[in-house]
Structures are given as structure tokens and as C-alpha cells.
N, C-alpha and C. Protein backbone atom coordinates (compact mmCIF):
# COMPACT_ATOMS: atom_id res chain seq x y z
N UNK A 1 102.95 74.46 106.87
CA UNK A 1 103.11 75.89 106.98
C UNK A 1 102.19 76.38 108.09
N UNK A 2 102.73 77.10 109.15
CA UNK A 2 101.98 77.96 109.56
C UNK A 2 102.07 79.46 109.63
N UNK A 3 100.56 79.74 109.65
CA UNK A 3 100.19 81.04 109.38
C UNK A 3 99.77 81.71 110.83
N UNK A 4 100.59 83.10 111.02
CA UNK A 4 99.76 83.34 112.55
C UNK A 4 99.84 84.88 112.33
N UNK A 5 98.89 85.32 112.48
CA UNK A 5 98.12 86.99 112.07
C UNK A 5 97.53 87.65 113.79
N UNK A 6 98.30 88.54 114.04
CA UNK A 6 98.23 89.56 115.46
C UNK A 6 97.27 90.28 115.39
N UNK A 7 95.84 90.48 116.30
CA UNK A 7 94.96 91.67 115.70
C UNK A 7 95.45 92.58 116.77
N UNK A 8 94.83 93.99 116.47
CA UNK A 8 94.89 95.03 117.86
C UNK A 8 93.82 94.81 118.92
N UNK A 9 93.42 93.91 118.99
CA UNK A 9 92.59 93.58 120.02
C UNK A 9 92.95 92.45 120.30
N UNK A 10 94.02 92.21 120.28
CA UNK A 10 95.44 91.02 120.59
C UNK A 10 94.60 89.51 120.79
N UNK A 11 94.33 89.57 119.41
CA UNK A 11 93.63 88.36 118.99
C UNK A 11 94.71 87.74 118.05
N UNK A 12 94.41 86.30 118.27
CA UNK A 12 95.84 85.68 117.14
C UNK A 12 95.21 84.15 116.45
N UNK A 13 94.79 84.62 115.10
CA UNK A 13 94.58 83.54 114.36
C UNK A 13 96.04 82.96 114.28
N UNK A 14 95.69 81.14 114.39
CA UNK A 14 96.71 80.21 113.72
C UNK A 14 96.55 79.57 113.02
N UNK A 15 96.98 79.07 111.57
CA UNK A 15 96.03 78.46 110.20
C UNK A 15 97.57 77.59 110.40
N UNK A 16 97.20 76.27 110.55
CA UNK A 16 98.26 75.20 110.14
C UNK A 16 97.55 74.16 109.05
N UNK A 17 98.69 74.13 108.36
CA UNK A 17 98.39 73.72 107.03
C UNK A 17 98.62 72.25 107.15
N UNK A 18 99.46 71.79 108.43
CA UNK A 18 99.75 70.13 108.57
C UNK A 18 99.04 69.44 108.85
N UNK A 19 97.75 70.54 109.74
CA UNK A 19 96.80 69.57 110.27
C UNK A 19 95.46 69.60 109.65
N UNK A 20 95.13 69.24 108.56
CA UNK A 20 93.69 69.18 107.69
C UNK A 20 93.18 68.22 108.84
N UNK A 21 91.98 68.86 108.81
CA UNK A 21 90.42 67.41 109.23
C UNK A 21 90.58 66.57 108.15
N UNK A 22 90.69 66.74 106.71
CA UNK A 22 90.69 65.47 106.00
C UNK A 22 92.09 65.15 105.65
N UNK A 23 92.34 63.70 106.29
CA UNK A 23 93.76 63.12 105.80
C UNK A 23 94.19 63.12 104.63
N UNK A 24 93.81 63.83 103.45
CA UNK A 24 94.16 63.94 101.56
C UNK A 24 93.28 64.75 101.55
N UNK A 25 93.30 66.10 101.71
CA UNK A 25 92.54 67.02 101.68
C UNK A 25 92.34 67.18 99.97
N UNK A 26 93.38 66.71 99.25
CA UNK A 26 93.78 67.19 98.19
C UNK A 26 93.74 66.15 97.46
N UNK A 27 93.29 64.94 98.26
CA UNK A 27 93.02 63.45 96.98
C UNK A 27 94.40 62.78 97.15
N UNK A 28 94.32 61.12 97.21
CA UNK A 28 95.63 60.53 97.34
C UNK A 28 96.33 60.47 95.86
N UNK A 29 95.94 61.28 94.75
CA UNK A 29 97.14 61.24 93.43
C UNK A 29 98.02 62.28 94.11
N UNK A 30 97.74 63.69 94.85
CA UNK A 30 98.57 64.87 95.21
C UNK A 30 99.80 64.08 95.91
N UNK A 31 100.84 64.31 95.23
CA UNK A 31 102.28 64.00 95.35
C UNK A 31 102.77 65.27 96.27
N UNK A 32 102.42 66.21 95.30
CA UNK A 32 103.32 67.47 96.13
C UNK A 32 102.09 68.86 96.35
N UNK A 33 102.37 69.63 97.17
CA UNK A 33 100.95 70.83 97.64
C UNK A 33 101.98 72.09 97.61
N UNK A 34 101.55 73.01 96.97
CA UNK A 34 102.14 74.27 96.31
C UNK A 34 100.89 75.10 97.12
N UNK A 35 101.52 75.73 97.90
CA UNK A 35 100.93 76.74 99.25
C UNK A 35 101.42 78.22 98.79
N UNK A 36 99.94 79.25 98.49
CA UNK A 36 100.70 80.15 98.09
C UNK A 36 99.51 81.23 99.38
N UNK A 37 100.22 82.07 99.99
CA UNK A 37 99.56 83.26 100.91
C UNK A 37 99.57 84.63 99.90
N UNK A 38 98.71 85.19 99.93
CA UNK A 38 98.29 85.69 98.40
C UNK A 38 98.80 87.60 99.48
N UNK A 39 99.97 88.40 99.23
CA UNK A 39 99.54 89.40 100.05
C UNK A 39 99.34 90.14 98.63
N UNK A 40 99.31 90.32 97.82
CA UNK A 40 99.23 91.13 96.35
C UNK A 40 97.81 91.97 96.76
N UNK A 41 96.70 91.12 97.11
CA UNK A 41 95.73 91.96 96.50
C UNK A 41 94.46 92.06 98.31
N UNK A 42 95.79 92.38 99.27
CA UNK A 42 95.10 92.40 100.54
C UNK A 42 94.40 93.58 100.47
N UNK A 43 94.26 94.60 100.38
CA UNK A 43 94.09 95.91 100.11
C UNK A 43 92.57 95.83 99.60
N UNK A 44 92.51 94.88 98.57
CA UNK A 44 90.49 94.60 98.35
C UNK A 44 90.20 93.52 98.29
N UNK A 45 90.75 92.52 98.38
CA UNK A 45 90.43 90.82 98.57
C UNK A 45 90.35 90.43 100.09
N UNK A 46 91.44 90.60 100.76
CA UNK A 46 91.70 90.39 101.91
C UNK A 46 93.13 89.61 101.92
N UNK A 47 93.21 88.79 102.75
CA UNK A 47 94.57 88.27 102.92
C UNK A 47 94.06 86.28 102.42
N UNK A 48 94.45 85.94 101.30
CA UNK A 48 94.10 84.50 100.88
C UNK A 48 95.54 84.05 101.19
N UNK A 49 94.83 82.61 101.57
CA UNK A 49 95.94 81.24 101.69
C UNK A 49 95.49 80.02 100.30
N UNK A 50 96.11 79.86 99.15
CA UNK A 50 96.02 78.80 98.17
C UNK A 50 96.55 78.06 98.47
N UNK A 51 95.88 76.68 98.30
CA UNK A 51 96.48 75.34 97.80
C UNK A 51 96.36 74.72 96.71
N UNK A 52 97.62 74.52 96.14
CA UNK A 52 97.46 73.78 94.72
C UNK A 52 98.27 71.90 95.05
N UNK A 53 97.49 71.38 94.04
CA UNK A 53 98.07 70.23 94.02
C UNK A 53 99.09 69.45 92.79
N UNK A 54 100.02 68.91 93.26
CA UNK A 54 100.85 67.85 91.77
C UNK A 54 100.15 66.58 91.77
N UNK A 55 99.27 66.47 91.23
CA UNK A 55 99.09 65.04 90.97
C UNK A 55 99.68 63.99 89.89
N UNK A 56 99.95 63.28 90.37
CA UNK A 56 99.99 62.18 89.33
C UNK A 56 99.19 61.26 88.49
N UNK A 57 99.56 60.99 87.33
CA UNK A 57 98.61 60.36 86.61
C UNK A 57 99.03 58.87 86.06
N UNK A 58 98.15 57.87 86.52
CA UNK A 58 98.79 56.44 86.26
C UNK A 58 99.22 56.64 84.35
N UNK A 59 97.88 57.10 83.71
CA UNK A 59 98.16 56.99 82.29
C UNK A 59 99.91 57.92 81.54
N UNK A 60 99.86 58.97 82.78
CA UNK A 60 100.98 59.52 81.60
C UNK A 60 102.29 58.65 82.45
N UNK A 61 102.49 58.11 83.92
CA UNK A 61 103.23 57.64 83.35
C UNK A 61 103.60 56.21 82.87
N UNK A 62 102.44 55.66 81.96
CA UNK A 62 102.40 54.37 81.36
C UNK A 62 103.31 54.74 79.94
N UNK A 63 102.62 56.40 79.67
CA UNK A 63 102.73 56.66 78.48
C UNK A 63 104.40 56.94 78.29
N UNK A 64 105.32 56.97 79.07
CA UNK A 64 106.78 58.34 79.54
C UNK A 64 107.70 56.65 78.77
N UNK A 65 108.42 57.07 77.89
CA UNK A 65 109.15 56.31 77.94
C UNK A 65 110.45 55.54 79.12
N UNK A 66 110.97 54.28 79.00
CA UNK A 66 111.36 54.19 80.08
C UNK A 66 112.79 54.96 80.29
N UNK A 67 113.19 55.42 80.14
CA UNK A 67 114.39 56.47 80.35
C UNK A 67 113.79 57.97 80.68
N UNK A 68 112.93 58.34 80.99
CA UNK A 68 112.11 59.78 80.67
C UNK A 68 111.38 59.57 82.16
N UNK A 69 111.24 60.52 82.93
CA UNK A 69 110.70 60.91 83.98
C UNK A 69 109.35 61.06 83.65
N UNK A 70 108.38 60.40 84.52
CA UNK A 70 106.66 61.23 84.40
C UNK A 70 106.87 62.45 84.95
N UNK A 71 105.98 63.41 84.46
CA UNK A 71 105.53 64.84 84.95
C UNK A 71 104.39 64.55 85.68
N UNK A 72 104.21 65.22 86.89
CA UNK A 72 103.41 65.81 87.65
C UNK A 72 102.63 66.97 87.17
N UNK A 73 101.86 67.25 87.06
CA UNK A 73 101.05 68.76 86.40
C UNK A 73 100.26 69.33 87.71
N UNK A 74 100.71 70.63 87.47
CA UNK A 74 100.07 71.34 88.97
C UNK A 74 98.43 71.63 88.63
N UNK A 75 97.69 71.29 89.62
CA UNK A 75 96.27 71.26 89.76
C UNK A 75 95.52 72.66 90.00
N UNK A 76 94.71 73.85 89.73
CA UNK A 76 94.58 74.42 90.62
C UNK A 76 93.79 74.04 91.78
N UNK A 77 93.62 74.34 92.87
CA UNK A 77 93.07 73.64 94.29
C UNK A 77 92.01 74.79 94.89
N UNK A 78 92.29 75.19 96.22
CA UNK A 78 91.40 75.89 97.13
C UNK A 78 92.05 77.06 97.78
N UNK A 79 91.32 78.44 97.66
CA UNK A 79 91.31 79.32 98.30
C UNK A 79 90.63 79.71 99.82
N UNK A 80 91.70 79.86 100.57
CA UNK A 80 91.09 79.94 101.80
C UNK A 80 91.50 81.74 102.18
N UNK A 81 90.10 81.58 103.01
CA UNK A 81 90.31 83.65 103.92
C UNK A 81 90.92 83.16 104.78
N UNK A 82 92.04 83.80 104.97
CA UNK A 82 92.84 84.42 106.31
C UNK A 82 92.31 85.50 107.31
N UNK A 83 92.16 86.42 106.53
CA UNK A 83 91.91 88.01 106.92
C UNK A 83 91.10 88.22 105.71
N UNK A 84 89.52 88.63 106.49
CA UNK A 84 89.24 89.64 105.65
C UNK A 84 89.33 91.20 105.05
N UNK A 85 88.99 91.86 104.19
CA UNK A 85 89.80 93.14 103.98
C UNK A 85 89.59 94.27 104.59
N UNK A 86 87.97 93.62 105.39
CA UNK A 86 87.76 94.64 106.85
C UNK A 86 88.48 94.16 108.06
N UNK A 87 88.65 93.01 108.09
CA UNK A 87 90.06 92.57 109.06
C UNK A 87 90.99 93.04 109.14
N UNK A 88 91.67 93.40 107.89
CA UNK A 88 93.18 94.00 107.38
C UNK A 88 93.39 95.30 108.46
N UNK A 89 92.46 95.84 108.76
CA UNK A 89 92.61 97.49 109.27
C UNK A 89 92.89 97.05 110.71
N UNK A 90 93.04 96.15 111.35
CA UNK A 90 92.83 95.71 112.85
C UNK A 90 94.36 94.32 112.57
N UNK A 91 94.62 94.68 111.38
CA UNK A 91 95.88 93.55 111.45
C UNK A 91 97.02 94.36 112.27
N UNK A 92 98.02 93.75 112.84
CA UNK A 92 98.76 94.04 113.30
C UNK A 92 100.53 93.46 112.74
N UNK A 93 100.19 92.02 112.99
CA UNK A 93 101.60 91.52 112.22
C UNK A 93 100.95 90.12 111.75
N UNK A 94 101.74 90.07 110.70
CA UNK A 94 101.41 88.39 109.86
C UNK A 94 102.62 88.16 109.55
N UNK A 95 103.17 86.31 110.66
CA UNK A 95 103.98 85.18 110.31
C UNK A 95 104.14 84.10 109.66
N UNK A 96 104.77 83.62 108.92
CA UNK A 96 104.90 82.97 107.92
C UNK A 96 105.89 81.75 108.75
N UNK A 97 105.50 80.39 109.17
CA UNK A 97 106.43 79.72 109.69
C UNK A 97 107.79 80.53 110.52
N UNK A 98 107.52 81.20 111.07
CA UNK A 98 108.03 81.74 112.16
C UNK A 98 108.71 83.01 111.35
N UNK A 99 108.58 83.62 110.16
CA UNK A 99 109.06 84.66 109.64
C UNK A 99 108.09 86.10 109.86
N UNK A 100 108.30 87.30 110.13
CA UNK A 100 107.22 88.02 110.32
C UNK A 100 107.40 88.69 108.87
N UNK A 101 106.35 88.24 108.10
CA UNK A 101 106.20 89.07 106.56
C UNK A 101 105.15 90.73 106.61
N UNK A 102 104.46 90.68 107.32
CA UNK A 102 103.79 91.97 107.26
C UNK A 102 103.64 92.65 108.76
N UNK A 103 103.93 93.94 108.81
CA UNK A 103 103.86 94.09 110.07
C UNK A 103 103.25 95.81 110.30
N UNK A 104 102.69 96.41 111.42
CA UNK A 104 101.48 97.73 111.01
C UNK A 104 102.86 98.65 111.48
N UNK A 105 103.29 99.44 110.59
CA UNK A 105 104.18 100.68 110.69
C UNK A 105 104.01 102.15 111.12
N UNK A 106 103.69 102.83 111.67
CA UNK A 106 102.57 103.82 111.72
C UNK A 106 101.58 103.91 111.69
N UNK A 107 101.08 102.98 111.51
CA UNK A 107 98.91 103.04 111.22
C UNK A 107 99.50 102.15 109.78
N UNK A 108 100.06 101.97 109.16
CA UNK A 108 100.20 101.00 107.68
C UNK A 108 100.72 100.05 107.53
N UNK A 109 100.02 98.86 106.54
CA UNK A 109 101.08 97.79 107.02
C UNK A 109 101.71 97.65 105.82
N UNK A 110 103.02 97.20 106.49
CA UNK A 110 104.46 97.25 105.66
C UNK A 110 105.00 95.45 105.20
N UNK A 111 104.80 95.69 104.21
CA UNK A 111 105.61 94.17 102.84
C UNK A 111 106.93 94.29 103.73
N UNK A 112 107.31 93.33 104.97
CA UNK A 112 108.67 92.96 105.17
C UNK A 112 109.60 92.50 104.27
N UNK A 113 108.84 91.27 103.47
CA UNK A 113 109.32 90.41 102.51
C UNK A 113 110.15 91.38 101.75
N UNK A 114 109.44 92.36 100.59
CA UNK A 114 109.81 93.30 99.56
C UNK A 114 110.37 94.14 100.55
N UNK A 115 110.73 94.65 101.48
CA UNK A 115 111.30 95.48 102.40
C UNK A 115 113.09 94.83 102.65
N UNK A 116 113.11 93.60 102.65
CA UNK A 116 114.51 93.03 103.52
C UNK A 116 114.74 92.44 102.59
N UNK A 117 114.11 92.56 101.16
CA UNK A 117 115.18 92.32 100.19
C UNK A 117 115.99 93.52 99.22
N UNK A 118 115.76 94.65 99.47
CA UNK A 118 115.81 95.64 99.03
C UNK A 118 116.94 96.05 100.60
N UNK A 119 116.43 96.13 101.23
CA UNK A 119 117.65 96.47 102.33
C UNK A 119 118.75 95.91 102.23
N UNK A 120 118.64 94.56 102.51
CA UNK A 120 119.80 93.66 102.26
C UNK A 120 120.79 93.71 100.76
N UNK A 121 120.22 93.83 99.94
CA UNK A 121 120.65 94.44 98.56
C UNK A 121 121.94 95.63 98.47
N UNK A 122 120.88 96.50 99.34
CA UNK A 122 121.56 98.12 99.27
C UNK A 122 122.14 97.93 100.85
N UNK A 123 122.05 97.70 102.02
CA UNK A 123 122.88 97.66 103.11
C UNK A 123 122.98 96.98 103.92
N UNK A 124 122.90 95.66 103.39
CA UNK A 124 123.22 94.33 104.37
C UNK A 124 122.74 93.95 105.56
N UNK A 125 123.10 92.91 105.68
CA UNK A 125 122.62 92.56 106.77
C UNK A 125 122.68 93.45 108.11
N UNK A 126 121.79 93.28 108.94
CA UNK A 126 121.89 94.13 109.86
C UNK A 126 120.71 93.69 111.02
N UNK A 127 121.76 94.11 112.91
CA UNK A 127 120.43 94.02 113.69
C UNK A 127 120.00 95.19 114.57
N UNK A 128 119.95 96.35 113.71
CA UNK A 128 119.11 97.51 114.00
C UNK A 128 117.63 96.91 113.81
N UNK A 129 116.88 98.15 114.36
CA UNK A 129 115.44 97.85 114.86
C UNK A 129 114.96 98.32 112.82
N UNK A 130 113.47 97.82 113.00
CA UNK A 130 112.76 98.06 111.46
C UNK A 130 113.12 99.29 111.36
N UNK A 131 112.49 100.24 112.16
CA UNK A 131 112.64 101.65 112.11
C UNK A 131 113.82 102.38 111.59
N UNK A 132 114.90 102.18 112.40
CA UNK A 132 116.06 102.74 111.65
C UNK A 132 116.85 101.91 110.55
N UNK A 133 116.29 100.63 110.53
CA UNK A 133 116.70 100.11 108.88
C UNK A 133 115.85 100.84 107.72
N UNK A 134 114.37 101.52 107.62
CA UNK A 134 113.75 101.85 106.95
C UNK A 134 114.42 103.49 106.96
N UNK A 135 114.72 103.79 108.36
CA UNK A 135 115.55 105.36 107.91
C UNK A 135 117.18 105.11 106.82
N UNK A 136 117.69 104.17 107.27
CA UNK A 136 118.97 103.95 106.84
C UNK A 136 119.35 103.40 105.24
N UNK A 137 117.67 102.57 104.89
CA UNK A 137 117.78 102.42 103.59
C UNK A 137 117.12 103.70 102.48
N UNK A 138 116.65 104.09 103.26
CA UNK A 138 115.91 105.97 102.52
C UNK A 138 117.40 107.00 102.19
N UNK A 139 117.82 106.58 103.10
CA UNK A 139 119.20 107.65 102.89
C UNK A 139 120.23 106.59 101.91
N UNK A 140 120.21 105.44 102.09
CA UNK A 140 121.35 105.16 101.26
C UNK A 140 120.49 105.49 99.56
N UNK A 141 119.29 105.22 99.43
CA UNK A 141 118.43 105.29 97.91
C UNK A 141 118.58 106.75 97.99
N UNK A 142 118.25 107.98 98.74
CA UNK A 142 118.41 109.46 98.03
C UNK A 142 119.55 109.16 97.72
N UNK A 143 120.72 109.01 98.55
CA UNK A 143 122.49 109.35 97.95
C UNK A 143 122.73 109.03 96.75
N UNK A 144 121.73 107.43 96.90
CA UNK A 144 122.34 106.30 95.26
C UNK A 144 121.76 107.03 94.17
N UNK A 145 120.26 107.54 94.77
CA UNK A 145 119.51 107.68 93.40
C UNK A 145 119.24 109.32 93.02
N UNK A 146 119.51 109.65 94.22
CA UNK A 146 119.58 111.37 93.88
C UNK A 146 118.05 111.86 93.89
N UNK A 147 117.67 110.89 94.53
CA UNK A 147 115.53 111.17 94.53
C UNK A 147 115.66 111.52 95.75
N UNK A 148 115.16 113.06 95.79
CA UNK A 148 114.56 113.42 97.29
C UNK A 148 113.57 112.60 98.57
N UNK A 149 113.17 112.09 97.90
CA UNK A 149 111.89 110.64 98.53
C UNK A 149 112.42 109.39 97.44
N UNK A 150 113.17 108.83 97.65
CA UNK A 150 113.12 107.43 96.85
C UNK A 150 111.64 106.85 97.28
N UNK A 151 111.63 105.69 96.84
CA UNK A 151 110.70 104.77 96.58
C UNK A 151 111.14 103.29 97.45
N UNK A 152 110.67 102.76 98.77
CA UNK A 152 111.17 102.26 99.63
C UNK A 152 110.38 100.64 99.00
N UNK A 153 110.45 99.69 98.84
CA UNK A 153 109.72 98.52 98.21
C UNK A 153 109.06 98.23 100.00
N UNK A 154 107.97 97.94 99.64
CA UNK A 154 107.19 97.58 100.63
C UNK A 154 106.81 98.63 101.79
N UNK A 155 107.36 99.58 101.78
CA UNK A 155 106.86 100.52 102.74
C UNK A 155 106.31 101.75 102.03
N UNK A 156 105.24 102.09 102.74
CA UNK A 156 104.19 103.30 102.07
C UNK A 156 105.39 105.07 102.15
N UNK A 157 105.64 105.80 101.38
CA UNK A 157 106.33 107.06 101.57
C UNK A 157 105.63 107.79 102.54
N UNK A 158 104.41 107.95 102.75
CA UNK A 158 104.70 108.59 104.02
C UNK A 158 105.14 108.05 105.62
N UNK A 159 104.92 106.49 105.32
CA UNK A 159 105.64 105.79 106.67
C UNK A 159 106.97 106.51 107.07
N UNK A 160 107.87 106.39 105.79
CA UNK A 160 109.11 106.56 105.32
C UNK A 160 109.64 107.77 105.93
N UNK A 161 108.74 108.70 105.25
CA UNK A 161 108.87 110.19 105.75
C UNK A 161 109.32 110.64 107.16
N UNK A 162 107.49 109.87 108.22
CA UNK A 162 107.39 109.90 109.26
C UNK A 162 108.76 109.49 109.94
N UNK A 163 109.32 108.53 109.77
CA UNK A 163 110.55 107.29 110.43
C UNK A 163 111.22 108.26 110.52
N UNK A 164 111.62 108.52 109.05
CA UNK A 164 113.47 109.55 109.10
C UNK A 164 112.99 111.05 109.57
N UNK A 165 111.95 111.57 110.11
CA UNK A 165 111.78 112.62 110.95
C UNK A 165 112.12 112.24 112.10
N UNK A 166 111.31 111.02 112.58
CA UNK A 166 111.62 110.59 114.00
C UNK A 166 113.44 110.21 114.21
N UNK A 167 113.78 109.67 113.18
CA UNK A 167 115.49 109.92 113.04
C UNK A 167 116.13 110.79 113.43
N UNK A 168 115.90 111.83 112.80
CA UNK A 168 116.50 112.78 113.04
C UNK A 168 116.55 113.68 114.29
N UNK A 169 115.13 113.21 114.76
CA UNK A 169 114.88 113.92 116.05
C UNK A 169 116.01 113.65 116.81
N UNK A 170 115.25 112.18 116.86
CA UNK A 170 116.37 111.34 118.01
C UNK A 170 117.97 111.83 117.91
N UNK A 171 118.43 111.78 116.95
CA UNK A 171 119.63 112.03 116.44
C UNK A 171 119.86 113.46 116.76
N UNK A 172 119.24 114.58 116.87
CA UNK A 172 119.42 115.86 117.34
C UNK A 172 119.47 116.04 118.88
N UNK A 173 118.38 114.80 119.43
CA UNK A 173 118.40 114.46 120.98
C UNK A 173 119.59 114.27 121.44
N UNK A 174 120.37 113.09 120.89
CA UNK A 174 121.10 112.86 121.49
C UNK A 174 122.71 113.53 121.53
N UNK A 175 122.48 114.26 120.25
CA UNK A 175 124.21 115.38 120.21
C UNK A 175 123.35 116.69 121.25
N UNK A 176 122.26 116.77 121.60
CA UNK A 176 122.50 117.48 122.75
C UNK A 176 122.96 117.30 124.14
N UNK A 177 122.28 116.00 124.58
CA UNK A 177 122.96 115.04 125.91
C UNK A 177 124.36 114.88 125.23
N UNK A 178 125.18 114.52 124.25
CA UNK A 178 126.78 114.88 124.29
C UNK A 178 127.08 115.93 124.66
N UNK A 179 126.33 116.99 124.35
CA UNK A 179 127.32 118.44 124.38
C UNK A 179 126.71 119.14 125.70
N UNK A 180 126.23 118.33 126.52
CA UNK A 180 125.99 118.80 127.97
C UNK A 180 126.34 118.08 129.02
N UNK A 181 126.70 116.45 128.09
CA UNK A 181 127.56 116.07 129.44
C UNK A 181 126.44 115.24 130.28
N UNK A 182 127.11 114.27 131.37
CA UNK A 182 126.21 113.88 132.45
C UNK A 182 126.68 114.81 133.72
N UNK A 183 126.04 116.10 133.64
CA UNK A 183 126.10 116.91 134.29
C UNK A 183 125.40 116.51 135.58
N UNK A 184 126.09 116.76 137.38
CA UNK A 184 124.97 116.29 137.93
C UNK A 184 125.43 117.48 139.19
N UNK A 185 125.16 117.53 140.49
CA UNK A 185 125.00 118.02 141.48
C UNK A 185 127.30 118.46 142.24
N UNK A 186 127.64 117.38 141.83
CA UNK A 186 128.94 116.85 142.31
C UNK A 186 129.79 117.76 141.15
N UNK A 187 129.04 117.28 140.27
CA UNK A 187 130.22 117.77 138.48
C UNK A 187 130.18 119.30 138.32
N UNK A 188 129.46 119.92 139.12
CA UNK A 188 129.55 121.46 139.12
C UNK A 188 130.64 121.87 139.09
């Protein structure tokens, strides 16, 4: 897995998880490594990267009858800082093996993850920009839900707010350039 975090001072941590200094970081029983990037509790922890391990155990499976699979039992392992939570304010965007999961929306940063599953849900796929997917899923949740401000998953309400103002602007911009035409010197 790699991890790659944008600061505003266009600094770019890269955390690769393939390349440990120690060849069994995790001990040669770890069969399998359960990688978890913690964004739940960025807000006062900071941004953590976990590793857990499956190890295996010679005794249980001596013990597994022979028709019966051994179990692996997950280990807990090591917490690593990504971002600290005075870092967080200078984050800009955080990638996930080439996925961008968090990204700064107005001055806030916005849960893509919980964002593009909730879009995709309510209005599909789509390759409009963030911006007018976050205006476009606000309007489909008032219509659905009849809430003057729905509740956008992963984006803060006043981001929300801000966006579908800037929507609308734009959108008032441009039925004025329709209704004036590319008026020029000749078209008089």
C-alpha cells in the first residue's frame, strides 16, 4: 500500500508499506498483514496507519482435524503517524494506492471515500468536477428528503452551502452570456 499526503507548502509524504527496513517486520509466522489508515479520529489523533498481523500457529494446526482448515487469528500489531493533528490543518489531499480519499474543500477536508459512496448511490456515476457533484448530490437529497440542508456524508454543511452558492452563481452567469449572445463589433 501506498500512502501519499499533499501539504500546502507542497510537501509530499510517501509511506510504502512494501518496503519495510525489516524483511518480517511482523515476524515470519505473519501469513497475511491487515493495513488499516485510521481517518475516524484525524480531527484529535492525527492521521494513523495500522498494521495487524495473521499468524499462524504450528500447535493449532497440529490440533485441526484432518478435514478442517487451521485458523489464522489476527494479531494486534503497530501504529504508525502519518499526519500529525497539527499537520492535518496544512493537509491538502491524502492517496490511498493511487485513490484520492481526503481532499481540502474550502479550507475543510472532505471524506471522499463516504462522499462517492453516497453519490454514486443517489446519482451515479459521473465525470463532473467534485464541486458540482457535491452541488448535484445536495439537490438530489433536498428533493429526496425534503431537508432544506440535507446532510452530505463526508462533506462539512457549510462546504456544501458554500459549493451550491458558487452553483448557482455560475449558473446565473452563464443564462446571461445566452441571453446576450456572442455579441461583437460585426453582429451589430
Amino acid at each position: 500500500m501506498i500512502v501519499k499526503i499533499t501539504y500546502d507548502d507542497k510537501r509530499l509524504d510517501v509511506f510504502d508499506t512494501a518496503t519495510f527496513t525489516c524483511p518480517a517486520p511482523l515476524g515470519k509466522q505473519n501469513m497475511l498483514t491487515n493495513f488499516e489508515v485510521r481517518f475516524d479520529e484525524m480531527g484529535t489523533e492525527g492521521l494513523w496507519l495500522a498494521a495487524h498481523s495473521y499468524r499462524i500457529d504450528d500447535s493449532t494446526a497440529s490440533n485441526t482435524e484432518a478435514d478442517e482448515v487451521p485458523i489464522a487469528r489476527r494479531k494486534k500489531g503497530w501504529r504508525f503517524l502519518l499526519s500529525s493533528s497539527e499537520e492535518l490543518d496544512h493537509v491538502e489531499l491524502v492517496v490511498v494506492d493511487g485513490e484520492a480519499i481526503i481532499k481540502r474543500v474550502c479550507g475543510e477536508l472532505v471524506d471522499l471515500q463516504s462522499f462517492d459512496e453516497k453519490a454514486y448511490e443517489c446519482i451515479g456515476a459521473s465525470s463532473k468536477g467534485l464541486h458540482e457533484r457535491i452541488c448535484d448530490l445536495f439537490e438530489y437529497l433536498q428533493r429526496f428528503t425534503g431537508e432544506a440542508e440535507p446532510v452530505i456524508p463526508g462533506v462539512p454543511c457549510h462546504v456544501a452551502r458554500q459549493l451550491l452558492a458558487a452553483c448557482v452563481n455560475a449558473e446565473s452567469e452563464e443564462e446571461t452570456e445566452e441571453e446576450w449572445g456572442d455579441l461583437d463589433e460585426v453582429g451589430w
